[in-house]
Protein backbone atom coordinates (compact mmCIF):
# COMPACT_ATOMS: atom_id res chain seq x y z
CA UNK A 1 31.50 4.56 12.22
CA UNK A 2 33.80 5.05 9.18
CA UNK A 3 32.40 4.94 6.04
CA UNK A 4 28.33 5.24 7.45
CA UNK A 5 26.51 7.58 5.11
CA UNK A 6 24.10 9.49 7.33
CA UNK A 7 22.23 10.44 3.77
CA UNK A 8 21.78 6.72 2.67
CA UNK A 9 21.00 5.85 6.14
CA UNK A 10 18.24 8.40 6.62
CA UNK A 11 16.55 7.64 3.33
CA UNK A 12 16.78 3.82 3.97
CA UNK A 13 15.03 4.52 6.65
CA UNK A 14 12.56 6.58 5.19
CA UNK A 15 11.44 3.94 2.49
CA UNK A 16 10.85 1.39 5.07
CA UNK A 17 8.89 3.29 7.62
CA UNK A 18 7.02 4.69 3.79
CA UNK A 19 6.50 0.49 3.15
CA UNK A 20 5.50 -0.02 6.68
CA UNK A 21 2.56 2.50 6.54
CA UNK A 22 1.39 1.20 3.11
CA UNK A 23 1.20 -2.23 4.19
CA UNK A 24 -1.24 -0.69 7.58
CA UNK A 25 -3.41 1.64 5.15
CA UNK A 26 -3.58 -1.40 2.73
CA UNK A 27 -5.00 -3.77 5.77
CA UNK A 28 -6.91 -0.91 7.50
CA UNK A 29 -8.74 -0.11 4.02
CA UNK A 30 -8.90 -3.77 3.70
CA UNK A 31 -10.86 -4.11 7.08
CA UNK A 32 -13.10 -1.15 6.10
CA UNK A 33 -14.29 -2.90 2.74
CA UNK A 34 -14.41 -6.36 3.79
CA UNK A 35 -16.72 -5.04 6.68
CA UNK A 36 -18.84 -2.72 4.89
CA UNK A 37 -19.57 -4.93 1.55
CA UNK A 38 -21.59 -7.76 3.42
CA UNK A 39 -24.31 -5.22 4.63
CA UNK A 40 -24.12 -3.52 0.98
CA UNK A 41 -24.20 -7.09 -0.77
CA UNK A 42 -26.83 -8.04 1.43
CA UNK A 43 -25.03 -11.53 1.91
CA UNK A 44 -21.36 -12.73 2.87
CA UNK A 45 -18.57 -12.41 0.96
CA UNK A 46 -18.05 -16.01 0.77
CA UNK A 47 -21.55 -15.87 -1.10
CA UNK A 48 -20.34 -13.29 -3.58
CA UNK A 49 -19.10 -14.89 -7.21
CA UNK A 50 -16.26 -12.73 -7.77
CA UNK A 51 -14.52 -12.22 -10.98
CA UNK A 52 -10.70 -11.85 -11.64
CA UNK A 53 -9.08 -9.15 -13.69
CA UNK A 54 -5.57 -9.66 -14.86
CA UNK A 55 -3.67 -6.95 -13.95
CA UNK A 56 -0.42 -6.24 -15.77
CA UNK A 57 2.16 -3.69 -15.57
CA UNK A 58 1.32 -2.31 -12.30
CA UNK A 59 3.38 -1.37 -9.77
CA UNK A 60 4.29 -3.74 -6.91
CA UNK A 61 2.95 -2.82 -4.01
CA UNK A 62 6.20 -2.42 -2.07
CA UNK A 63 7.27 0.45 -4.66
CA UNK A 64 7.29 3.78 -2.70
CA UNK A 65 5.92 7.00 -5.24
CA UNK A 66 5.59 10.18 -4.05
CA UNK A 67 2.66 12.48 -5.68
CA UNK A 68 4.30 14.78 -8.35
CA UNK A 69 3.85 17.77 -6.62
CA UNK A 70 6.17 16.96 -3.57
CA UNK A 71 9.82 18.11 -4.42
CA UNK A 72 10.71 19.51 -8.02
CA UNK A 73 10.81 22.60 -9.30
């Protein structure tokens, strides 16, 4: 089609299947924690008084960074 950059197109697609593959590491880290901390805790998580930490100025978690030693000079 006229006026399709292939570029663009290609690294649109890149960040997406990059946010797709955070969001399954994020649950599939998720699953290993949430499994593994009742038999460490001795107890379920439920059971657990948890405390809250503000967090501020982080990233969100659909921003896409690659490690600084990919691409550069």
């Amino acid at each position: 089609m006229i006026g399709d950059d292939p570029d663009k197109n290609g690294v649109d697609k890149t960040f997406a299947d990059f946010e797709q593959v955070n969001w399954r590491m994020h649950d599939l880290l998720y699953g290993f924690v949430g499994a593994l901390f009742p038999e460490v805790l001795g107890k379920p998580l439920e059971e657990v008084d948890q405390t809250r930490i503000p967090v501020e100025d982080c990233r969100k978690v659909t921003d896409i960074a690659l490690p600084m030693f990919i691409g550069g000079d």
